[in-house]
N, C-alpha and C. Protein backbone atom coordinates (compact mmCIF):
# COMPACT_ATOMS: atom_id res chain seq x y z
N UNK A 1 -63.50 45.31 214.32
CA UNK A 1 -63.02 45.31 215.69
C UNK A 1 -63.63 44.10 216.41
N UNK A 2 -63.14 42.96 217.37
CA UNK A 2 -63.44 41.97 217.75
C UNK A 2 -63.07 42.57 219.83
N UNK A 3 -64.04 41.78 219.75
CA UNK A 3 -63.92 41.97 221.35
C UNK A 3 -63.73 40.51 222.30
N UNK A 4 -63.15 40.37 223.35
CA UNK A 4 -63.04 39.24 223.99
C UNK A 4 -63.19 39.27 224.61
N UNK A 5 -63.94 38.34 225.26
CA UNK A 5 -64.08 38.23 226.87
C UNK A 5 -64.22 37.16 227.07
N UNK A 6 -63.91 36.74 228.95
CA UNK A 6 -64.24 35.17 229.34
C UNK A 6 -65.46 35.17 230.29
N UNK A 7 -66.26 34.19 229.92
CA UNK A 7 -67.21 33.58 231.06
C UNK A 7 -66.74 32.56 231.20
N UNK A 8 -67.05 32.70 232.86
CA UNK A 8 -66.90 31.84 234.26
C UNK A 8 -67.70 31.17 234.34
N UNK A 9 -67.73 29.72 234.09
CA UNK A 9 -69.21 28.85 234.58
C UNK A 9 -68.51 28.32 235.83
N UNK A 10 -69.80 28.34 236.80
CA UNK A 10 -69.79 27.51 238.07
C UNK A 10 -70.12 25.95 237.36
N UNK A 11 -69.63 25.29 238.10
CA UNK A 11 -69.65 23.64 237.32
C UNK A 11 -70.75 22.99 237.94
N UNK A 12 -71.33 23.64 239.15
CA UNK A 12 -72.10 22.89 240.04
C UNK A 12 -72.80 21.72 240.02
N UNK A 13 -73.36 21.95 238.79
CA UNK A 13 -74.04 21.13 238.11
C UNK A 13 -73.50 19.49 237.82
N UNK A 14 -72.11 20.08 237.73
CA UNK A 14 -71.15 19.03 236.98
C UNK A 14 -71.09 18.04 238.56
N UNK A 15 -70.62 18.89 239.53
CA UNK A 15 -70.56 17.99 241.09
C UNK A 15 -71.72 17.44 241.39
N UNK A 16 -73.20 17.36 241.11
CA UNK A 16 -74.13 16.91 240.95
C UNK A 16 -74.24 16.21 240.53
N UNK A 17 -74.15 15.63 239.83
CA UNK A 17 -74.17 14.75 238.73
C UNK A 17 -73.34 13.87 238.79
N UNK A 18 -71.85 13.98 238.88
CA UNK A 18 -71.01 13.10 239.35
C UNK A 18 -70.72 12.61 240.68
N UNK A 19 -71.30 13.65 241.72
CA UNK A 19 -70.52 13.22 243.30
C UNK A 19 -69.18 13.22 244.08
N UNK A 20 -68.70 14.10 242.84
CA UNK A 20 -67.52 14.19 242.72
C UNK A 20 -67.46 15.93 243.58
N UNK A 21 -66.45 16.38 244.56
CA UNK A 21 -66.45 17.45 244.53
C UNK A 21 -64.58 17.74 244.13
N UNK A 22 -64.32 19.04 243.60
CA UNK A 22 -63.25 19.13 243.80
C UNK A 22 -63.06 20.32 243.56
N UNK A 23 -61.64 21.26 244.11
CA UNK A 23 -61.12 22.22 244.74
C UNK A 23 -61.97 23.43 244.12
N UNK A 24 -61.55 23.45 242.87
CA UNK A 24 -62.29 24.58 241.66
C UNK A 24 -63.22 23.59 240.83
N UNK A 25 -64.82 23.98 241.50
CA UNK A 25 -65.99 23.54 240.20
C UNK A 25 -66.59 24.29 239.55
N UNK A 26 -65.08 25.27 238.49
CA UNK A 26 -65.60 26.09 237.69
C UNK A 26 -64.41 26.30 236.85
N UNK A 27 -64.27 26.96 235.43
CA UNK A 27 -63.54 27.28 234.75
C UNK A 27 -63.77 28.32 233.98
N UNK A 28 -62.66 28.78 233.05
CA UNK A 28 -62.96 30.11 232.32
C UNK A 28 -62.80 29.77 230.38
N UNK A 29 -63.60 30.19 230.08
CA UNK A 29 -63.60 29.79 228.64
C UNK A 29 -63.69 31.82 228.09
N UNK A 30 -62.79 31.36 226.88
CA UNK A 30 -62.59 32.47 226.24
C UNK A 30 -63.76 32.63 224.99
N UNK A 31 -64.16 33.72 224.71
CA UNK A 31 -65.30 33.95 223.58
C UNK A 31 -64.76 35.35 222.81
N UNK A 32 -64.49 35.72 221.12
CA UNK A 32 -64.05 36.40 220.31
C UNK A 32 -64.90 36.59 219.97
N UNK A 33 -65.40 37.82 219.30
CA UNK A 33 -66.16 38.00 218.36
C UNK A 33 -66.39 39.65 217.91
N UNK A 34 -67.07 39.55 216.48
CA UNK A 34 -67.27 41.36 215.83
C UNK A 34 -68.57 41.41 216.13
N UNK A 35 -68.67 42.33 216.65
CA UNK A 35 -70.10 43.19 216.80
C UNK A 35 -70.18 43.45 215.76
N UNK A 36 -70.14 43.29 214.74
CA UNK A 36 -70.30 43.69 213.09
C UNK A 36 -70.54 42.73 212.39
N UNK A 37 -70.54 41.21 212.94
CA UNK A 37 -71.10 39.87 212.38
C UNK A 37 -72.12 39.67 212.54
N UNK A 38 -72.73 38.58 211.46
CA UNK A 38 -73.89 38.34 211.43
C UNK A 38 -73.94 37.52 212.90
N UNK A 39 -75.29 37.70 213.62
CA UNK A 39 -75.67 37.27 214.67
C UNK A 39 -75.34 35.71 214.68
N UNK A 40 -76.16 35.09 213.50
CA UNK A 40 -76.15 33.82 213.21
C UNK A 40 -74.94 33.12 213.32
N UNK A 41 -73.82 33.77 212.75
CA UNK A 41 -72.15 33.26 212.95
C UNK A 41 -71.77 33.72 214.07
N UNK A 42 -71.98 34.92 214.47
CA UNK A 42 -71.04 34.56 215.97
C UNK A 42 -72.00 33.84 217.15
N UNK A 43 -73.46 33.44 216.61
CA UNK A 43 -74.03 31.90 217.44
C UNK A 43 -73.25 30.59 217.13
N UNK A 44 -73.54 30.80 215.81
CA UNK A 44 -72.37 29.32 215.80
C UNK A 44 -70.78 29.57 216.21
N UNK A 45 -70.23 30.37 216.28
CA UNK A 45 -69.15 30.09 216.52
C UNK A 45 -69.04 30.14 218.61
N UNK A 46 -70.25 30.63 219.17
CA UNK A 46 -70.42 30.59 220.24
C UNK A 46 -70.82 29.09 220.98
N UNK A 47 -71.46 28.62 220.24
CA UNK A 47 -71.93 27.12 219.85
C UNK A 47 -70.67 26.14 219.73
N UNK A 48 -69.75 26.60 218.76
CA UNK A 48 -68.60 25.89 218.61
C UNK A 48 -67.37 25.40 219.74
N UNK A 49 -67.88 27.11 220.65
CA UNK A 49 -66.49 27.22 221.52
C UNK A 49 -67.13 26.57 222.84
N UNK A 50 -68.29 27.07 223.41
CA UNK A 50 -68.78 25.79 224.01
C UNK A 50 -68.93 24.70 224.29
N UNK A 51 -69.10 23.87 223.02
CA UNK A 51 -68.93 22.13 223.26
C UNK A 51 -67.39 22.01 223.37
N UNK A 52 -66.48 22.82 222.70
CA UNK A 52 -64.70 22.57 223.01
C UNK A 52 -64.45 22.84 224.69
N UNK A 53 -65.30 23.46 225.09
CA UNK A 53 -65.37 24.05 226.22
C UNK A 53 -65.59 23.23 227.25
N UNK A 54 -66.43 22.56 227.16
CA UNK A 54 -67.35 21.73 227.88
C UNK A 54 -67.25 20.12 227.89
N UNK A 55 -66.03 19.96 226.89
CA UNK A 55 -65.89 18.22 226.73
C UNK A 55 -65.26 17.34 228.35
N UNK A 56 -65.71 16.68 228.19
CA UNK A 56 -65.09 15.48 229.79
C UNK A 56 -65.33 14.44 229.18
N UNK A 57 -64.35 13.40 229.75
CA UNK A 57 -64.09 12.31 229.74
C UNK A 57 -64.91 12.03 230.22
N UNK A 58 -65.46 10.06 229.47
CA UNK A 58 -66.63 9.56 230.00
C UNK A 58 -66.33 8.86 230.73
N UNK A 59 -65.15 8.00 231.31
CA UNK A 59 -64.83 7.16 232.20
C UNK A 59 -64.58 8.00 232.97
N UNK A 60 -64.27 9.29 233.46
CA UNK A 60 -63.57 10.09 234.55
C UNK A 60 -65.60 10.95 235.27
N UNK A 61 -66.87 10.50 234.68
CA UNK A 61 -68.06 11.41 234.66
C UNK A 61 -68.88 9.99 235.23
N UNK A 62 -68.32 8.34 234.97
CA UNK A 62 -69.36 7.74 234.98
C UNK A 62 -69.96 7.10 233.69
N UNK A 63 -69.56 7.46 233.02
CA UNK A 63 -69.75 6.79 231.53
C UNK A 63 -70.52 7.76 230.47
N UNK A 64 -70.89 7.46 229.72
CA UNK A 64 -71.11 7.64 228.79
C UNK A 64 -72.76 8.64 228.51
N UNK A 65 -73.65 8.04 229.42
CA UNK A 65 -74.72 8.68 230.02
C UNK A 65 -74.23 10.27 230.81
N UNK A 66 -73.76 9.87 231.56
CA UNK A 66 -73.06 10.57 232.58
C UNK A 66 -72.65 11.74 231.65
N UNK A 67 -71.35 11.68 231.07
CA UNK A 67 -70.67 12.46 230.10
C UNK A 67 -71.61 13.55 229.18
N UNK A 68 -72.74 12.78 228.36
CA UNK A 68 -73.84 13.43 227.84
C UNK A 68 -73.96 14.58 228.26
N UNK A 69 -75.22 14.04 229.33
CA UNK A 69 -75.81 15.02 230.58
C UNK A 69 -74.95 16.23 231.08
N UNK A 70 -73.72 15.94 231.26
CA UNK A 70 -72.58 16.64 232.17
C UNK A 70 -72.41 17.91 230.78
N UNK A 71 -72.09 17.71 229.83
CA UNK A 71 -71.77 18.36 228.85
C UNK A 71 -72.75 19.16 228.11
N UNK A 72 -74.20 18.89 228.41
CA UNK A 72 -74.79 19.65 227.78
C UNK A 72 -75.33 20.31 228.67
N UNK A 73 -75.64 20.35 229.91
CA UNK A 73 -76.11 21.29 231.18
C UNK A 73 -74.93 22.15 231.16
N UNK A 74 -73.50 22.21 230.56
CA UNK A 74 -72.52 23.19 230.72
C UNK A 74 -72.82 23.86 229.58
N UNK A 75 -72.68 22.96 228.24
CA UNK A 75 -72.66 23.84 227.25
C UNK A 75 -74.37 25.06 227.04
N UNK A 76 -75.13 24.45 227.32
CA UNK A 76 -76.45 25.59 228.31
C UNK A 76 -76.23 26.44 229.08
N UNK A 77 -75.51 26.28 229.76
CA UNK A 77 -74.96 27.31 230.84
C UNK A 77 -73.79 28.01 230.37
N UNK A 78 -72.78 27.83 229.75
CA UNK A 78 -72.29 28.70 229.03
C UNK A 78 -72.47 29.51 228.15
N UNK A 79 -73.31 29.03 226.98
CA UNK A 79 -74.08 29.74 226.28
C UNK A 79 -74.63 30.97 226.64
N UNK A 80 -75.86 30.70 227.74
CA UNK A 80 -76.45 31.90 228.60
C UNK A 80 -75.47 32.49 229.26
N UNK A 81 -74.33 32.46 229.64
CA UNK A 81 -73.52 33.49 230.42
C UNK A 81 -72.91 33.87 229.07
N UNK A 82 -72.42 33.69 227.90
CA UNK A 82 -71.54 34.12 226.59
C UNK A 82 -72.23 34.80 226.73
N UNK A 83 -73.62 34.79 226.23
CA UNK A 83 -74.24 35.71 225.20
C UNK A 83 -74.70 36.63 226.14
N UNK A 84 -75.08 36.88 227.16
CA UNK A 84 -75.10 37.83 228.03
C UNK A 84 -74.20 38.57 228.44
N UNK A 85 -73.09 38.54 228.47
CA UNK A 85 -72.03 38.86 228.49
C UNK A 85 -71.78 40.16 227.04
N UNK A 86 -72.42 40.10 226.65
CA UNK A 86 -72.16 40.23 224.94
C UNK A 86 -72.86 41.69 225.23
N UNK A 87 -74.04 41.91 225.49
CA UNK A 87 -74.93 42.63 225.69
C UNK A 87 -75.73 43.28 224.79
N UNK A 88 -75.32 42.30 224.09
CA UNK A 88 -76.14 42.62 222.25
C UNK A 88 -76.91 42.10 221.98
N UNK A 89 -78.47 43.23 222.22
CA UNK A 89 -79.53 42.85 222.14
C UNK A 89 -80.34 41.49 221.11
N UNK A 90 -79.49 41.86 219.70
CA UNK A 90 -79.63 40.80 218.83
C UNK A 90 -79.16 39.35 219.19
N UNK A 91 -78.24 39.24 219.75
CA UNK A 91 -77.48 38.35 219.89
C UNK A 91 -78.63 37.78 221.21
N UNK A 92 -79.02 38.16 222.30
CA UNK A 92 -79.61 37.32 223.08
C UNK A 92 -81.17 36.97 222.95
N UNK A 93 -81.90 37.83 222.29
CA UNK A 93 -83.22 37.85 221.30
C UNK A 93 -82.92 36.38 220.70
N UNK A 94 -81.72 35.93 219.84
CA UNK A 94 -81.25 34.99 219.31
C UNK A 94 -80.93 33.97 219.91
N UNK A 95 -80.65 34.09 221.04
CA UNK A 95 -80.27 32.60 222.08
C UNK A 95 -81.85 32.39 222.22
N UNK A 96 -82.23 33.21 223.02
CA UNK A 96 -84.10 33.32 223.89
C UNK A 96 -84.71 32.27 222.91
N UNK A 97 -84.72 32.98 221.78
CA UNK A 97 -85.26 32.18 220.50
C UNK A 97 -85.40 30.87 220.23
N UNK A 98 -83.52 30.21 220.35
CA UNK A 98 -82.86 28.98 220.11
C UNK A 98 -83.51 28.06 221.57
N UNK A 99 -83.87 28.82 222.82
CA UNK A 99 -83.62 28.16 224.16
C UNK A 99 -84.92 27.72 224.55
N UNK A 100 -85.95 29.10 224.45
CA UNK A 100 -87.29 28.78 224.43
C UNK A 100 -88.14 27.70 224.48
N UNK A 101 -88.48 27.11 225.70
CA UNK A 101 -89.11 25.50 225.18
C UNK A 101 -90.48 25.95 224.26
N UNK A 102 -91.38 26.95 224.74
CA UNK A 102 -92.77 27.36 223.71
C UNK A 102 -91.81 27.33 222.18
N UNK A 103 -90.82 28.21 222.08
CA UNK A 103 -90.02 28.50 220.56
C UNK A 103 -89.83 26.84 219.64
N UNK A 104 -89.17 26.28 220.97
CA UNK A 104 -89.11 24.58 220.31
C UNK A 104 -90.04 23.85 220.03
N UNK A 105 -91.14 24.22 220.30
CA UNK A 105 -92.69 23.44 220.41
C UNK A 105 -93.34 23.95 219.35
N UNK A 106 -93.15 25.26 219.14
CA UNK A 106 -93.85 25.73 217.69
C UNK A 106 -92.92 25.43 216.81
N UNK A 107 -91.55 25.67 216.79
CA UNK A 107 -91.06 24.57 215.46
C UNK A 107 -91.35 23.38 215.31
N UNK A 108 -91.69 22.58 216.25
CA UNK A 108 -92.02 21.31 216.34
C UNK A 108 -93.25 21.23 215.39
N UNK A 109 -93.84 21.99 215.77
CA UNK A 109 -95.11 21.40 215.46
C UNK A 109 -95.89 22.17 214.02
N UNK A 110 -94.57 23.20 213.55
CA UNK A 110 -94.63 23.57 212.37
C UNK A 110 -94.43 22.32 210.79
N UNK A 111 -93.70 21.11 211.33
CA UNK A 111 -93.35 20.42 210.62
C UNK A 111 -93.98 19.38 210.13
């Protein structure tokens, strides 16, 4: 059984960054998935639908810098509203994990 739902990101971030304001600075992205999958795949495939989610043009952001920045403060922010959304304990244990700056610092420094 697969369940769907959409999160709403506010773009705010995105008008920040660019200076740009306009009518709707937000959109709706769709997210599928089995509560019966491994956690790990429906991260990546949460992962997947995000950056499709989240792409902008770099001449329409400011370039190329611009574009970066713009795209990964969304695909962050989508992420945390997906997987919350989800309400599956595993599943956000598993973002926390991935997001964690202490979590990134001890892999870091495991290596």
């Amino acid at each position: 059984m697969s369940s769907l739902f959409k999160a709403l990101v506010a773009a705010s971030a995105l008008v920040a960054l660019t200076g740009a304001a306009a009518a709707d600075d937000s959109f709706i992205a769709d997210f599928e998935f089995s509560p019966d999958a491994p956690v790990d795949v429906t991260y990546a495939n949460f992962e997947k639908r995000a950056k499709k989610a989240c792409r902008v043009e770099g001449r329409m952001v400011g370039g190329v810098a611009a574009r970066v920045q713009i795209e990964k403060l969304c695909r962050e922010q989508l992420m945390t509203d997906a997987v919350a959304a989800t309400k599956m304990d595993a599943l956000i244990a598993h973002h926390e994990g991935r997001t964690l700056p202490e979590t990134k610092l001890e892999l870091a420094s495991r290596n």
